[in-house]
Protein backbone atom coordinates (compact mmCIF):
# COMPACT_ATOMS: atom_id res chain seq x y z
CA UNK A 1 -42.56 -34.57 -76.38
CA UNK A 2 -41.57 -38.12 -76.23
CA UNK A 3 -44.09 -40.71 -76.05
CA UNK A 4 -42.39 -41.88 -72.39
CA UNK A 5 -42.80 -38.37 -70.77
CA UNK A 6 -46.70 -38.39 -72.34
CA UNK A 7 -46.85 -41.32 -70.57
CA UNK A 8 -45.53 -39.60 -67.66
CA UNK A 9 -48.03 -36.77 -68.17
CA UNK A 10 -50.65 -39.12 -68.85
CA UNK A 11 -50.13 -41.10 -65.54
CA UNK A 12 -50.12 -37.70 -63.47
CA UNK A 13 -53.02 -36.37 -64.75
CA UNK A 14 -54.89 -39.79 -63.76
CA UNK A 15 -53.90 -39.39 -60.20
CA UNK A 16 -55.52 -36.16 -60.11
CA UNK A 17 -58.47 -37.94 -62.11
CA UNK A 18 -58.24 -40.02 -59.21
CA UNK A 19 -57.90 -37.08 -56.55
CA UNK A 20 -60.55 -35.06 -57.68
CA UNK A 21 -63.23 -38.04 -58.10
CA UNK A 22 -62.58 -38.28 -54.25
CA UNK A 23 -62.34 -34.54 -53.64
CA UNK A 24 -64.70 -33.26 -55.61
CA UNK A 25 -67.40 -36.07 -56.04
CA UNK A 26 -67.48 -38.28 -59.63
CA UNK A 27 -70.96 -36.81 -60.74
CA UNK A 28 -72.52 -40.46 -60.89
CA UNK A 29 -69.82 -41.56 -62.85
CA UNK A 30 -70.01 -39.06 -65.81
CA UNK A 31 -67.69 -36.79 -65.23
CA UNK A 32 -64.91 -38.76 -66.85
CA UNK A 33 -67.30 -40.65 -69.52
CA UNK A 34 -64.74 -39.50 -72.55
CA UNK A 35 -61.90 -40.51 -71.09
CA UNK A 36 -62.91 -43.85 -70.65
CA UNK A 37 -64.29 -45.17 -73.61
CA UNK A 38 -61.16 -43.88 -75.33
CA UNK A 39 -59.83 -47.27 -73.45
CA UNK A 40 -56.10 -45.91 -73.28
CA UNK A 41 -54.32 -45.64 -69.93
CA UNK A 42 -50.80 -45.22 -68.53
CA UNK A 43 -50.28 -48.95 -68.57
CA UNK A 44 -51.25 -49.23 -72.00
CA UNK A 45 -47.63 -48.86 -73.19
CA UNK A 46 -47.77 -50.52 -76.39
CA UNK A 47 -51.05 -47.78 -77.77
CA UNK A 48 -49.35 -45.13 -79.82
CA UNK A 49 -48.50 -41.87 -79.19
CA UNK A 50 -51.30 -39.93 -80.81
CA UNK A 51 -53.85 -42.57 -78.43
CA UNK A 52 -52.26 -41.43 -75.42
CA UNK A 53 -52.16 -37.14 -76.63
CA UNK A 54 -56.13 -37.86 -77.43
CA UNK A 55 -55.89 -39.44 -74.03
CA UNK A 56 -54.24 -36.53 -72.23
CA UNK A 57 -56.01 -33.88 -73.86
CA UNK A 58 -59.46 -35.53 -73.61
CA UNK A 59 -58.67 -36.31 -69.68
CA UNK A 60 -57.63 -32.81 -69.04
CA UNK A 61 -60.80 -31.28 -70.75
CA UNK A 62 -62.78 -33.71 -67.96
CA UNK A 63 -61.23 -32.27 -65.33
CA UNK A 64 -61.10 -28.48 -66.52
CA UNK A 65 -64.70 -29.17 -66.85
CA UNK A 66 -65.48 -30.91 -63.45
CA UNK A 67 -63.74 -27.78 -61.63
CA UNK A 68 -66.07 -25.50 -63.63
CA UNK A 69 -68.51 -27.13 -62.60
CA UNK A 70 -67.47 -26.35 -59.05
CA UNK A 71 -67.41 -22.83 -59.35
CA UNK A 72 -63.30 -22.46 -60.51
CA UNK A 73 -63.43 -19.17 -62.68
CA UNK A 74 -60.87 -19.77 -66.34
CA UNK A 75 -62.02 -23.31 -66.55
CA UNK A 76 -64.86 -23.15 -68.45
CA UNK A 77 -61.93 -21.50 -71.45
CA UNK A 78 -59.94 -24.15 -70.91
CA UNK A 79 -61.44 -27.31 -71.20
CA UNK A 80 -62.91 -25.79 -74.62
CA UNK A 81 -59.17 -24.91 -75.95
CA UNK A 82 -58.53 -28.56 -74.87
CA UNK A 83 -61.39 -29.70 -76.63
CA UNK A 84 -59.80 -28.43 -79.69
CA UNK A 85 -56.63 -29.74 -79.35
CA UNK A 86 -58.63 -33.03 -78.65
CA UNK A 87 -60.86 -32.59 -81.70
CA UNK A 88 -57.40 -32.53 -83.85
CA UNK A 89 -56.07 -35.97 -82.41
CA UNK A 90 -59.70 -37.35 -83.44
CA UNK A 91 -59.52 -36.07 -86.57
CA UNK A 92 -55.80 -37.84 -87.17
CA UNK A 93 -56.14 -41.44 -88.17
């Protein structure tokens, strides 16, 4: 993938970041703790490509976990396969 469609992907998956904060509630502000202090958004164009796949990946692990939390069944096996794929951007440096 090219780091402008991750960019892409990355700027979808914060609008449903966005969408399910509103939807689902934001858990007193910890449901997307990870996310955040990785410090990388959409608009951060000029962070590299592995910042914004640890981005992505961590992000999507949030919100498998916040609709796991909610009772979605298959989540729960998610957000820990994304963890992993997570775990190997950390790992990178």
């Amino acid at each position: 993938m090219q780091k402008e469609e991750l960019i892409q992907l990355h700027t979808l998956m914060v609008q449903l970041k966005t969408y399910f904060e509103k939807t689902c509630g934001d858990n007193d502000g910890k449901s997307f703790k990870e996310y955040e202090k990785l410090n990388v958004t959409p608009c951060h164009i000029y962070k590299s490509k592995r910042e914004h796949t640890l981005a992505v990946f961590t992000l999507g692990k949030e919100i498998a976990d916040l609709l796991s939390q909610k009772g979605y069944p298959g989540f729960d096996k998610l957000s820990a396969r994304l963890e992993q794929m997570a775990n190997r951007f950390r790992k990178k440096k």
